[in-house]
Protein backbone atom coordinates (compact mmCIF):
# COMPACT_ATOMS: atom_id res chain seq x y z
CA UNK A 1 75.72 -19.73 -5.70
CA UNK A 2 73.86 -20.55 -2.47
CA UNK A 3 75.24 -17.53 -0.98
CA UNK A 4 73.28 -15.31 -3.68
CA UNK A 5 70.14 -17.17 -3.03
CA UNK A 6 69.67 -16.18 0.83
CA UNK A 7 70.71 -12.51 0.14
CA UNK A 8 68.04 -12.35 -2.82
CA UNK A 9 65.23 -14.11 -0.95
CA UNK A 10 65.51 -12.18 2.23
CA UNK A 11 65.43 -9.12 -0.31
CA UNK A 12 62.62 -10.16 -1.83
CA UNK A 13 60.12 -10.96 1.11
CA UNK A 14 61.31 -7.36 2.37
CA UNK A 15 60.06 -5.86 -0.65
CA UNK A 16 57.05 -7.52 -0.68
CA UNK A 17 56.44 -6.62 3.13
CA UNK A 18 57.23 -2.83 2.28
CA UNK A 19 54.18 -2.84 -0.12
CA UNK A 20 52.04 -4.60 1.67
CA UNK A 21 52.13 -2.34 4.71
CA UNK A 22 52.79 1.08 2.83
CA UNK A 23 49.00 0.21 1.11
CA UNK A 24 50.20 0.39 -2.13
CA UNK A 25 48.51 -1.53 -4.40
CA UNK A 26 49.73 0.10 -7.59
CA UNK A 27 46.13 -0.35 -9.09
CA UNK A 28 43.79 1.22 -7.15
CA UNK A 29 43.12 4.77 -7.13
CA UNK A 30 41.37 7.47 -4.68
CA UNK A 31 37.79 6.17 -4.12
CA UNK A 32 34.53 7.59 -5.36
CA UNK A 33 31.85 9.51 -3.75
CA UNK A 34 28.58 7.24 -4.42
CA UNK A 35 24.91 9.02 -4.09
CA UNK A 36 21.82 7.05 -3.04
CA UNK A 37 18.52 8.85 -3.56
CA UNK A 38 15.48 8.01 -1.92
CA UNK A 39 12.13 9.35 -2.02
CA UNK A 40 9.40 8.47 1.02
CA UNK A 41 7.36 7.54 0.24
CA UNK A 42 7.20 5.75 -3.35
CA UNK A 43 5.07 5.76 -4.45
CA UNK A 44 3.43 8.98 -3.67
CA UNK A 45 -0.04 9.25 -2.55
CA UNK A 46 -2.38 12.23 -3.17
CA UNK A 47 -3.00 14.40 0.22
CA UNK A 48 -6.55 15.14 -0.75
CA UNK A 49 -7.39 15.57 3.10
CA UNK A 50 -5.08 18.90 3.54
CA UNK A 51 -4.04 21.03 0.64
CA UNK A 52 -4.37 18.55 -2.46
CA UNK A 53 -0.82 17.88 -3.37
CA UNK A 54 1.68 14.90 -3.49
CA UNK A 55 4.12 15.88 -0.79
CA UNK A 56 7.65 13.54 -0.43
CA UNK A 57 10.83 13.27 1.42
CA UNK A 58 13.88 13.60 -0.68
CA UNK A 59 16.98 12.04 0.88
CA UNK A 60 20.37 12.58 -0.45
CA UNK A 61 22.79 10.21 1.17
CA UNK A 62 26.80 9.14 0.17
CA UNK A 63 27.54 6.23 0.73
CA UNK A 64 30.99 5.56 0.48
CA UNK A 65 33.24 8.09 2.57
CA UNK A 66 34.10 10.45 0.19
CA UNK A 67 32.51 14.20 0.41
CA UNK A 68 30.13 15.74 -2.68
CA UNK A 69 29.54 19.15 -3.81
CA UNK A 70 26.52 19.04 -5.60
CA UNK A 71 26.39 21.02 -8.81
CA UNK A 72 22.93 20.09 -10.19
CA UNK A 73 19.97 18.79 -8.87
CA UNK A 74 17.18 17.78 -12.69
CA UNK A 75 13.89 16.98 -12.39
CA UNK A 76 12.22 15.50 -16.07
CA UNK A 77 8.58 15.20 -15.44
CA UNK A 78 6.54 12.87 -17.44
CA UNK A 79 2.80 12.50 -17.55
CA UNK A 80 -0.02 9.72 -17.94
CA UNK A 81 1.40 8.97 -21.24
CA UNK A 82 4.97 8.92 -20.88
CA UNK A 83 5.56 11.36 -22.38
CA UNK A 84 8.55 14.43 -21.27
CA UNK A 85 6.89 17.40 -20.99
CA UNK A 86 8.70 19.47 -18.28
CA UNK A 87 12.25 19.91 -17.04
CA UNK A 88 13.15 21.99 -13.93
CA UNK A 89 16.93 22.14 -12.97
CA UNK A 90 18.20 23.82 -9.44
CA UNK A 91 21.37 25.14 -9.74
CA UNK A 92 23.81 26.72 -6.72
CA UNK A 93 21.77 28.38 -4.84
CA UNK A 94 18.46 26.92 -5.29
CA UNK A 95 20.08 23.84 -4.24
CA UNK A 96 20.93 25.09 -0.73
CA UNK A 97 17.71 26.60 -0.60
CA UNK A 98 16.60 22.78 -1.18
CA UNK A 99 18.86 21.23 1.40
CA UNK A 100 20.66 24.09 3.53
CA UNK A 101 23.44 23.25 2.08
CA UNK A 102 24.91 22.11 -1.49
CA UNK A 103 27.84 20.15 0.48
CA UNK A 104 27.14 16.41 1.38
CA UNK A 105 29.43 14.95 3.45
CA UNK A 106 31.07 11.82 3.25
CA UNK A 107 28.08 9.05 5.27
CA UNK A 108 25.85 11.70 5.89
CA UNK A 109 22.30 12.79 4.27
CA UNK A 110 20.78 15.99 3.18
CA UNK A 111 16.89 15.74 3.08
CA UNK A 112 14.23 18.14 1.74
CA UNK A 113 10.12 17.95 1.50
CA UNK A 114 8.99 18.49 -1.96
CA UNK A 115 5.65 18.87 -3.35
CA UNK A 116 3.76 18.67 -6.59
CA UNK A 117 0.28 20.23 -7.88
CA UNK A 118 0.27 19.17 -11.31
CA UNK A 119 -2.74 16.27 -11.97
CA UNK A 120 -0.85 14.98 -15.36
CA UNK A 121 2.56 13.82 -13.98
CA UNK A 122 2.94 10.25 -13.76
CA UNK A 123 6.34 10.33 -12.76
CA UNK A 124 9.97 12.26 -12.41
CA UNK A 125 13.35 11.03 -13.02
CA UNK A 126 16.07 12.65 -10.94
CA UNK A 127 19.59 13.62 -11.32
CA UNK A 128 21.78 14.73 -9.43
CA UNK A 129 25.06 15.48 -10.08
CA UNK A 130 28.20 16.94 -8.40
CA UNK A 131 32.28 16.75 -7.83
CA UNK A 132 33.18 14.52 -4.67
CA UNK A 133 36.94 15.55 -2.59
CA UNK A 134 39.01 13.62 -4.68
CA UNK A 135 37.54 15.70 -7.75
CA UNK A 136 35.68 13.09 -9.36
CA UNK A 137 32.39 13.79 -11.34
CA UNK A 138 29.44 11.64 -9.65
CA UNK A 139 26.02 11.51 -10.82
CA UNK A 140 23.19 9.66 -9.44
CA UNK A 141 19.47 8.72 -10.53
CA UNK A 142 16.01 8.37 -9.14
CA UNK A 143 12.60 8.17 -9.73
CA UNK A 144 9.11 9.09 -8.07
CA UNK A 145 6.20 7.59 -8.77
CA UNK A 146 2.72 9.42 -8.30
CA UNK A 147 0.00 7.56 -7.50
CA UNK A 148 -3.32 9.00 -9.22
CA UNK A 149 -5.77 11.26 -7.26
């Protein structure tokens, strides 16, 4: 009976060894692209000075080392009120017009300078949404704030 006990136990803590160096976990799968949008500044002051418009930065950036191909890039504009009242949504290639390029790679940044005319928006949510390497859907959310003329 003792004999059995040092073949299993030298068994086991090979086994164990074999996991724990091969990486397997058995739990966790391919990571996740993750998005961070930021807008500079926020909020966004009117340029009354030069050609009366709320000009700012938008910064795409992934955060976790996995690639994104972005797909869509929504803008839902709301006024003084709150209240929806426009949608605009860049597609393809109105997306690399945007950024040069509709590709983000993994910890990197894509940036663009957008501006607005309109004196009734409050506010515009963001999403943007794409497929990352490992072919997982990722969506991300942001908001810009306009600050009254």
């Amino acid at each position: 009976m003792k004999k059995q006990k040092k073949v299993w136990i030298p068994l086991l803590l090979s086994f164990i060894l074999i996991i724990v160096f091969s990486g397997c976990s058995g739990v966790i799968g391919p990571k996740t692209a993750k998005i961070d949008i930021t807008i500079v500044p926020n909020p966004v002051p009117f340029n009354s000075f030069e050609d009366g418009k709320w000009w700012y930065k938008l910064i795409l950036s992934e955060n976790n080392g996995i690639g994104v191909t972005l797909n869509s890039l929504r803008l839902d504009q709301y006024n003084q009120q709150e209240q929806h009242y426009g949608t605009k949504i860049l597609y393809g290639e109105d997306i690399i017009d945007w950024f040069d390029s509709n590709y983000l790679p993994a910890f990197s940044a894509l940036s663009s300078w957008v501006y607005v005319t309109s004196t009734i928006r409050k506010y515009t949510l963001l999403t943007v949404a794409g497929v990352d390497d490992n072919n997982n859907p990722i969506e991300a959310t942001g908001r810009v704030d306009f600050l009254p003329q």
